[in-house]
Each structure stands twice: as C-alpha cells, then as structure tokens.
Protein backbone atom coordinates (compact mmCIF):
# COMPACT_ATOMS: atom_id res chain seq x y z
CA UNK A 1 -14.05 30.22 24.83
CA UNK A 2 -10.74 32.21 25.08
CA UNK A 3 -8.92 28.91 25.03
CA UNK A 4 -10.79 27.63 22.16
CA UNK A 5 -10.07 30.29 20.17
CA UNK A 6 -6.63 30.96 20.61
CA UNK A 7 -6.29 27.00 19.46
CA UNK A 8 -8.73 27.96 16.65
CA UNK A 9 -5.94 30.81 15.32
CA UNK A 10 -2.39 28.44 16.22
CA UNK A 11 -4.41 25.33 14.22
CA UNK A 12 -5.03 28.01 10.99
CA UNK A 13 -1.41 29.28 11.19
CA UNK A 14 -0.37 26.24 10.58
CA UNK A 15 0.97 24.78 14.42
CA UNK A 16 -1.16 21.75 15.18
CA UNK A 17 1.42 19.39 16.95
CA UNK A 18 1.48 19.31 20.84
CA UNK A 19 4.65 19.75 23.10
CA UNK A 20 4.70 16.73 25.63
CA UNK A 21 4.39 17.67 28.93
CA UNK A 22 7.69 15.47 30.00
CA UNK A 23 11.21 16.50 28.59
CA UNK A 24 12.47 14.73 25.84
CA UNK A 25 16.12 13.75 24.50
CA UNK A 26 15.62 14.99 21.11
CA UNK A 27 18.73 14.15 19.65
CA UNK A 28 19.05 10.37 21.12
CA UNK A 29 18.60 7.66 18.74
CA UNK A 30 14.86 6.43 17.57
CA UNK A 31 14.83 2.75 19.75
CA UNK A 32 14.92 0.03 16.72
CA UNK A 33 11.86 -1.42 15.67
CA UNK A 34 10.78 -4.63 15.48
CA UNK A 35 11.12 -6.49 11.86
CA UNK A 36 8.08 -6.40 9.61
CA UNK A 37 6.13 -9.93 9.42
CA UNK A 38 7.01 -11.75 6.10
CA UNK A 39 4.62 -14.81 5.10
CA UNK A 40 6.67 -18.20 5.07
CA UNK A 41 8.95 -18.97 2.67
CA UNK A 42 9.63 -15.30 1.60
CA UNK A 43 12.86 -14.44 3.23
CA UNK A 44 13.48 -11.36 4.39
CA UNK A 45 15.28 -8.32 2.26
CA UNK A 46 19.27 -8.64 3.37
CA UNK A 47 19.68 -4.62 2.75
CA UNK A 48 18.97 -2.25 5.81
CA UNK A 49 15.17 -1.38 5.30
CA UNK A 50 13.75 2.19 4.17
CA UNK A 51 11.52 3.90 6.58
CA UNK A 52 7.86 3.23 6.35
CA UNK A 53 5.30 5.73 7.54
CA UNK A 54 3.09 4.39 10.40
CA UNK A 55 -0.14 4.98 9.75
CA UNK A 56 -4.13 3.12 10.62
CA UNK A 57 -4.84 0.74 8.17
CA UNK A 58 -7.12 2.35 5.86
CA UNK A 59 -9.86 0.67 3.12
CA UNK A 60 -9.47 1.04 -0.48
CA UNK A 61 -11.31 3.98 -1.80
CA UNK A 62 -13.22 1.09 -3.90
CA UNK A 63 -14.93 0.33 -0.83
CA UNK A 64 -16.64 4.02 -0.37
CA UNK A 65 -19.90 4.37 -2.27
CA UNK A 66 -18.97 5.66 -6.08
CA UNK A 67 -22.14 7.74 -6.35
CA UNK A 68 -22.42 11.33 -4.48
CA UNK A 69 -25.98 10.94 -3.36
CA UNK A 70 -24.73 7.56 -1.70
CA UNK A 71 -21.32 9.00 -0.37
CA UNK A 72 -23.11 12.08 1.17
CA UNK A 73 -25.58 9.84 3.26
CA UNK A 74 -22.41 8.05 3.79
CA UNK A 75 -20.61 10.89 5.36
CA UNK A 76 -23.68 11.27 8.01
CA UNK A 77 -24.17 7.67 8.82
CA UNK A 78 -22.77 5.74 11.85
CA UNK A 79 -20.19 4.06 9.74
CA UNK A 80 -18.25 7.50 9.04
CA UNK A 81 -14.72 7.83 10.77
CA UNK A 82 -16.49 10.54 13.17
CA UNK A 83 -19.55 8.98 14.01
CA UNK A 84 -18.98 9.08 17.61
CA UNK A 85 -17.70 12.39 17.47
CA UNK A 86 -19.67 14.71 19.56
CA UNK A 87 -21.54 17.55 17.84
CA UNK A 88 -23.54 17.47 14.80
CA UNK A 89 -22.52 16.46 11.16
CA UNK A 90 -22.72 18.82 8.45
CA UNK A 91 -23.11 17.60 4.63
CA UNK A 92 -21.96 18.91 1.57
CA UNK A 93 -23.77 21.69 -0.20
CA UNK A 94 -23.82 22.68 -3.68
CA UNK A 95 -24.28 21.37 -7.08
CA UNK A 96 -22.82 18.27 -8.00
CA UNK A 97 -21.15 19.22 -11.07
CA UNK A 98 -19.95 22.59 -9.64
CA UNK A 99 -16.65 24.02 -11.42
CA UNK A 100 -15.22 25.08 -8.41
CA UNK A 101 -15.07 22.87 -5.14
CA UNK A 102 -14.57 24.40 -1.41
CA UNK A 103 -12.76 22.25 1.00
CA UNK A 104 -12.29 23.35 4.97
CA UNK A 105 -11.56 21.86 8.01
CA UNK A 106 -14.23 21.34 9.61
CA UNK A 107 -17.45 22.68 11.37
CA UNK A 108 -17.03 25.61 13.21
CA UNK A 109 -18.78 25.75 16.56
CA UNK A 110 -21.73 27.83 15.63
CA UNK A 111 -22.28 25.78 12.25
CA UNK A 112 -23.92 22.70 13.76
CA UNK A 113 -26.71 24.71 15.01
CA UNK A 114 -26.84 27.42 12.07
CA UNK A 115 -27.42 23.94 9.91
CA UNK A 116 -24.62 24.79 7.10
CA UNK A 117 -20.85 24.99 6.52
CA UNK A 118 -19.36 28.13 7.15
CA UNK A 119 -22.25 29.99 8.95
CA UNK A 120 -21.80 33.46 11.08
CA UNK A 121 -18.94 36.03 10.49
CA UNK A 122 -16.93 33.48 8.97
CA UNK A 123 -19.62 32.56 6.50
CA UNK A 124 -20.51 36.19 5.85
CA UNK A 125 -16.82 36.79 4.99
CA UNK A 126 -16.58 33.54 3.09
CA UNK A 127 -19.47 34.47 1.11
CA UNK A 128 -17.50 38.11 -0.18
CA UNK A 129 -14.96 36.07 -1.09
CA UNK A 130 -16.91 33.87 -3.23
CA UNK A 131 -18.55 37.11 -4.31
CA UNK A 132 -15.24 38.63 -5.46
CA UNK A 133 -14.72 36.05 -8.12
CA UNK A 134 -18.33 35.81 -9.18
CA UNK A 135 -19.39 33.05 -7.40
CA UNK A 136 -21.76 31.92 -4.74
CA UNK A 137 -22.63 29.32 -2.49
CA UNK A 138 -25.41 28.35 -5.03
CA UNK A 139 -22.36 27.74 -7.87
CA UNK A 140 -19.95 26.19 -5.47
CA UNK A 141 -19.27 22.80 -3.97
CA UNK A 142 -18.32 23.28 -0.52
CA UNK A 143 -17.43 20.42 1.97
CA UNK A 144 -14.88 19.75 4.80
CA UNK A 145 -12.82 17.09 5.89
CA UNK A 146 -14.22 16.74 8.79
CA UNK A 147 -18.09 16.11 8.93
CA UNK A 148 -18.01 16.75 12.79
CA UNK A 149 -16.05 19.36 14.51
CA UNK A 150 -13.29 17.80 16.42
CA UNK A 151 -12.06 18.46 20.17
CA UNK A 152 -10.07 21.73 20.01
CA UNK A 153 -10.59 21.81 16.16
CA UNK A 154 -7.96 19.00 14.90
CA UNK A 155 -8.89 16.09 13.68
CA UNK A 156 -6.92 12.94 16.01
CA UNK A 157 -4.07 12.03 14.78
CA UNK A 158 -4.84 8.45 13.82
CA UNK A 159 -7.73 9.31 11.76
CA UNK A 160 -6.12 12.00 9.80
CA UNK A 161 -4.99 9.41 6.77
CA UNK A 162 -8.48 8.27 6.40
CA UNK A 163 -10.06 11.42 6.42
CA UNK A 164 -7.67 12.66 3.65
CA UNK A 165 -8.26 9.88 1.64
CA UNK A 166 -12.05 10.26 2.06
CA UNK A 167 -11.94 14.24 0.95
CA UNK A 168 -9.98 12.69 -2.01
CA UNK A 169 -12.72 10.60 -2.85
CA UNK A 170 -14.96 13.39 -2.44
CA UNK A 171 -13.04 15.13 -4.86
CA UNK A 172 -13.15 12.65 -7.67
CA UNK A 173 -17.00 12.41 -7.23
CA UNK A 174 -17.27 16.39 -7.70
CA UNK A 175 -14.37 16.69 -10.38
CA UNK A 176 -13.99 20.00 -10.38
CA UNK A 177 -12.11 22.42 -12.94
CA UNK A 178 -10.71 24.26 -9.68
CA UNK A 179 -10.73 23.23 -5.47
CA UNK A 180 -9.94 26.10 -3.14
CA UNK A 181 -8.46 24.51 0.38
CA UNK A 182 -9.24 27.03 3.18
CA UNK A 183 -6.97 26.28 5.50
CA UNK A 184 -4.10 23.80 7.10
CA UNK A 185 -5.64 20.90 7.63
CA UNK A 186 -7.66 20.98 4.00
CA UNK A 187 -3.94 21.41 2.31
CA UNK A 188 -2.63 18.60 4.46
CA UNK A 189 -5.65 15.77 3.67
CA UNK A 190 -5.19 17.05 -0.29
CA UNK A 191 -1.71 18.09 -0.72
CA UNK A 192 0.44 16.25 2.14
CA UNK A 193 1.91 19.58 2.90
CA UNK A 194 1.41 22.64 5.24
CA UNK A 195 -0.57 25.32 4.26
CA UNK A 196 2.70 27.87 4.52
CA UNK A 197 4.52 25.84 1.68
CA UNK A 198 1.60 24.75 -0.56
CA UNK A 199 0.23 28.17 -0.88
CA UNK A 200 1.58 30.81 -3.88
CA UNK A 201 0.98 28.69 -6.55
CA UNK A 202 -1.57 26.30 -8.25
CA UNK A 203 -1.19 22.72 -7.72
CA UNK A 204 -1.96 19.38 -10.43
CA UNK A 205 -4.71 17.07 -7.87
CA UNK A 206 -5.12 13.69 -9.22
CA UNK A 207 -8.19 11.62 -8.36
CA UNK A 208 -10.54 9.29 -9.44
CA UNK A 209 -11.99 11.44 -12.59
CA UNK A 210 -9.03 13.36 -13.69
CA UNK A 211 -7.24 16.04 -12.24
CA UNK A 212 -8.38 19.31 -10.94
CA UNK A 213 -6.24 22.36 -10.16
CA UNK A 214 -5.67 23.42 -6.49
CA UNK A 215 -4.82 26.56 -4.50
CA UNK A 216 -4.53 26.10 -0.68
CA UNK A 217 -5.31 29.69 1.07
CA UNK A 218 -6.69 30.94 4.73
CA UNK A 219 -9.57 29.98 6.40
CA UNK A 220 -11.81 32.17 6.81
CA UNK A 221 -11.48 32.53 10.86
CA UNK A 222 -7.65 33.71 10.11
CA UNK A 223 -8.16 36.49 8.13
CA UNK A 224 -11.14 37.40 10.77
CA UNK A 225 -7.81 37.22 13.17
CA UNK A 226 -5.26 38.53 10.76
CA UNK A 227 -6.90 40.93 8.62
CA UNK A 228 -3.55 41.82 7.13
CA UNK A 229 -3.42 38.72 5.90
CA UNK A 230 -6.48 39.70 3.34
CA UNK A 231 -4.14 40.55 0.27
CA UNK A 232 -2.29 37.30 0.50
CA UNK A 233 -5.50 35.70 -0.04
CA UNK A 234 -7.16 37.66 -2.48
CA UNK A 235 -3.99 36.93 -4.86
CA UNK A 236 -4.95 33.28 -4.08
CA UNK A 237 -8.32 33.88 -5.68
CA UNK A 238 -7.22 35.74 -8.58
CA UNK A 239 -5.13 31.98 -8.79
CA UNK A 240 -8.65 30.25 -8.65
CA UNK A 241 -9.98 32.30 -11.33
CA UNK A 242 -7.03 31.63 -13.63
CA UNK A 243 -7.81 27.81 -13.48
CA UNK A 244 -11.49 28.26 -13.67
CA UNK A 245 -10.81 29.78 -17.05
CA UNK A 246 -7.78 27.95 -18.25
C-alpha cells in the first residue's frame, strides 16, 4: 500500500514517465525511421519530412454513440478501451445538462467498492470544495478518463490518445459553461499539457457543441498529501466561478 501510494502522489505532481532500468545514450542520434507507405503513383515528398507523433490508430469520434444515455452504457460495456482492465467501472454521475463538468483520473482504489467517483477522504474533501463555490455533486457532472482504475494509477501509454479523445467526446455531450480537471492526467487527455503549465489561468476547450471554459487544478489525493497546496487551488475555484458566471 506504501508503494501504491507514493506512485499515487509522484502521478498527481505531475511525474508519470518511468526511468529504464538499462542506461541510455541520451544524447546519440534517434536511429532513422523507415519511410511512410505512399499508395502507387503518388511519389513521395522530395523535402526532408516533419516529425509525426506515433500514436494507436484511433476511430473517429463519429463512431462513439452521440447520445449520453448510449455513451454512458458505452463506457461500461466490453467494447470500452478498459474493458479488460481489472477492477470495477465507474459511470458518470450528475445531470446531463450540468453547468459545470468534473473530470479526474480515474477510480481511486476504494471507489469501485464505495460504488461512486471520488468516495472516502478524497470524496469528503472533494465534496467541500464543491461546497465552497455553491455546488454539489447533485449540480455537477463528474466523470474520469479512466472508467477503470489502472495498474499503479496511469493509464498505459498506448491507450492514452484514445482515452483523451473519448473524455473529449464526453465533453461535447455534457457542454458545459465550465470543466474543472482535477489532476495531471485529466489536463493531459483535455489540454495536451501538464498540469504544472496549464494551471493559473482559464483555458478556451473546443468540442463537439461549442466551447466550454477550463481550469486544470489538484486532485483531490494531493492536497490530502500537500495540504499547503490548498490556496493554490482554492484560487483555481474562484477561476471556475468566474466562467460559471461570465
């Protein structure tokens, strides 16, 4: 559990790469890679090529359900990207046409058998925080990225595109007026940044229905951690408040 935990507080603060256990040359050239396949008769561009992020191929958002009864049942059925995930999923709760959406991580341990998002002392915090800018959980749309939790709390590398585009999805479905991202791995799937750089300001999200306004902020389990950290995020929600009302 000690383990756990200390990977819980380095994933929050924003370290979730891993240090290979064999040395590595890190300033020798990248090896070259092979030339991208070009159907016949289109020939080949004669400049040197830009460098393409490497990613898993990942289906138009067209192909997830467009409805958020649909997408929900979605979310827990075999076909979701953690279906064979250990653990239990978690849906969304809230209304659908909530003004302000919630977006975390993940499950935490004690949430699959508590039945709900954010359960325990995290939840109990959570919900003062919601109660600090008049809101509750009944008023709130609050999801993760992750339906299941994940080994060690990160969500595999490979799978990390598709979950992000899948939150974004979620996102358009809810169109909120404001989205609060608790946490690094929210702001990444979202944003495409770390938490350290997107928070301090209010960011434009487009999706599907619009835009909404964002503010990336700590989870929960890091202020539990870092209680010093609790001013930094209460001028976060003050942020949230000014988009709810703007």
């Amino acid at each position: 559990m000690l383990a756990a935990s200390v990977l819980d507080w380095w994933h929050d603060a924003g370290v979730d790469l891993l240090v290979e256990d064999e040395p590595r040359d890190w300033k020798a050239a990248e090896p070259a890679r092979p030339a991208a396949f070009a159907p016949a008769g289109l020939a080949q561009p004669s400049s040197t090529p830009t460098s393409v992020p490497v990613g898993p191929a990942i289906a138009p958002s067209t192909l997830l359900p467009d409805t958020l009864e649909a997408f929900l049942a979605w979310r827990l059925s075999d076909a979701a990207p953690e279906a064979d995930w250990d653990g239990v999923s978690l849906t969304a709760t809230g209304p659908a046409n909530a003004p302000l959406m919630v977006l975390v991580d993940c499950p935490d341990r004690d949430d699959g058998e508590a039945g709900q998002i954010l359960s325990g002392a995290c939840g109990r915090l959570f919900d003062r925080m919601l109660a600090a800018i008049g809101q509750s959980r009944e008023t709130v749309h609050l999801a993760a990225v992750c339906a299941r939790r994940p080994l060690a709390g990160r969500a595999p590398a490979g799978l990390e595109a598709r979950l992000a585009e899948i939150a974004l999805h979620h996102v358009g479905l809810i169109a909120p007026r404001a989205l609060l991202l608790l946490g690094n791995a929210a702001s990444r799937a979202v944003l495409g940044t770390e938490l350290t750089s997107a928070r301090g300001h209010s960011h434009a999200v487009d999706h599907k229905s619009g835009q909404s306004r964002a503010v990336a902020s700590f989870h929960p389990r890091f202020l539990i951690e870092k209680p010093m950290a609790k001013a930094e995020s209460w001028r976060d929600l003050q942020r949230v408040m000014g988009d709810m009302r703007a």
